[in-house]
Protein backbone atom coordinates (compact mmCIF):
# COMPACT_ATOMS: atom_id res chain seq x y z
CA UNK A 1 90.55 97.50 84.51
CA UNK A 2 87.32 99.79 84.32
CA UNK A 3 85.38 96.82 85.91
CA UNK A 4 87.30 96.34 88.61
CA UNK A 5 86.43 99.50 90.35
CA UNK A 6 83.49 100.00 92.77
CA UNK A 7 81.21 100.04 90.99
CA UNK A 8 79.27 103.53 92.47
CA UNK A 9 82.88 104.61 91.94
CA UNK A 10 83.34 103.68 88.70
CA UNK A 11 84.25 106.17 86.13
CA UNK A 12 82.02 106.62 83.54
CA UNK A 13 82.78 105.52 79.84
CA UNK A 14 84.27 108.78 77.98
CA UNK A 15 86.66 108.67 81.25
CA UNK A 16 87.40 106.06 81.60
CA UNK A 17 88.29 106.12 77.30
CA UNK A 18 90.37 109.70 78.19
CA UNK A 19 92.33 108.03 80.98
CA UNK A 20 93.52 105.06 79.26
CA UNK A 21 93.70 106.59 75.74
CA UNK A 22 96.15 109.14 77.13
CA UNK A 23 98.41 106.20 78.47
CA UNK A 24 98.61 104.28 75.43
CA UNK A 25 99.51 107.33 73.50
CA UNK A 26 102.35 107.80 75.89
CA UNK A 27 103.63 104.18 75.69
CA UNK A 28 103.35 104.36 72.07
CA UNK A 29 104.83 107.59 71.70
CA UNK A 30 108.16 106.10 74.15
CA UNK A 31 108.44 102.59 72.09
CA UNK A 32 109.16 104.39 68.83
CA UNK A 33 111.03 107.20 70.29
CA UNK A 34 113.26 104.44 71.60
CA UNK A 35 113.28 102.32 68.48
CA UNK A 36 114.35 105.38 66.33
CA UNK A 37 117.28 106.35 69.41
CA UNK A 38 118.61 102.51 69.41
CA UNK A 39 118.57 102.09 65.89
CA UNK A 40 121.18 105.56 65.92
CA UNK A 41 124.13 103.76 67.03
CA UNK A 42 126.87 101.14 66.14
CA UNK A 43 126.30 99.32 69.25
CA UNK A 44 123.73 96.71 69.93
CA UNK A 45 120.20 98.19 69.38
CA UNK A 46 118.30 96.04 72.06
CA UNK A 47 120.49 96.92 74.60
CA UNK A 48 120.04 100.65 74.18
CA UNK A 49 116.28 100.13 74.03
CA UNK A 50 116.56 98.42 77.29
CA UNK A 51 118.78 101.29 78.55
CA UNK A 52 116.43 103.87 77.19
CA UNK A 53 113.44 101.80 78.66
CA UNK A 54 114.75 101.79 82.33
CA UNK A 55 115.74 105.12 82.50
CA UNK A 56 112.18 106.32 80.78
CA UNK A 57 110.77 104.04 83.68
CA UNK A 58 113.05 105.48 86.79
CA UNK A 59 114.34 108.70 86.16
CA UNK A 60 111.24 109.55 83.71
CA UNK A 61 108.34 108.16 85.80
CA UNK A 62 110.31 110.73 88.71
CA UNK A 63 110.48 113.57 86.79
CA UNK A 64 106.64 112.91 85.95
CA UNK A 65 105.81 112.81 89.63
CA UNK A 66 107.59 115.42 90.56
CA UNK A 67 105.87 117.82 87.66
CA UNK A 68 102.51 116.77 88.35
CA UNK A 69 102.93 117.93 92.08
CA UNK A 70 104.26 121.45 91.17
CA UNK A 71 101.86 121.78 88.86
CA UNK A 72 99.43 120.85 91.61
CA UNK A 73 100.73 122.96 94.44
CA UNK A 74 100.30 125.74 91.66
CA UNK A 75 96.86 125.10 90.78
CA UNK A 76 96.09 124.47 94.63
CA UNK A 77 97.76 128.36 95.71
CA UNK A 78 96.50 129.84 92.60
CA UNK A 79 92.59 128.72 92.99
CA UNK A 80 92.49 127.23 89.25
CA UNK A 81 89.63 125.09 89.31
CA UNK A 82 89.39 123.84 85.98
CA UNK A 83 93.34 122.68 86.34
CA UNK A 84 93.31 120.00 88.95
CA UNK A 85 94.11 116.51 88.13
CA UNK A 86 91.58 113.85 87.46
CA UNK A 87 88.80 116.12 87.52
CA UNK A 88 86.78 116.39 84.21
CA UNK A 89 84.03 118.73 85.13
């Protein structure tokens, strides 16, 4: 993925390792949280982690949106520079 940026807009290395890193920890963090939830129930495991899956990637990826632009309005009115998004000094 890293390579297919421009390349004089490419990100550099440690990054490019704290961007991805952080999304893998999330994915990993959601797979087991929805293994342990399915395996709570009677019913049929793989359909909950489905269920649990789709909601986590609708109602979840919303909910993620919609924090990350209060939180940006915030830093925006407030003048926190070392808070905006994507930038790593």
């Amino acid at each position: 993925k890293r390579f297919k940026e421009p390349k004089d807009e490419r990100r550099p290395w440690r990054i490019w390792f704290y961007d991805t890193s952080k999304q893998a920890i999330g994915a990993l963090f959601i797979h087991f949280a929805n293994v342990f939830l399915s395996d709570l129930t009677e019913e049929d495991p793989c359909s909950l982690y489905l269920i649990n899956f789709i909601l986590d990637a609708t109602l979840g990826m919303l909910l993620i949106w919609l924090g990350v632009n209060v939180v940006s309005w915030v830093v925006q009115h407030q003048k926190y520079t070392y808070l905006v998004f994507g930038e790593y000094g």
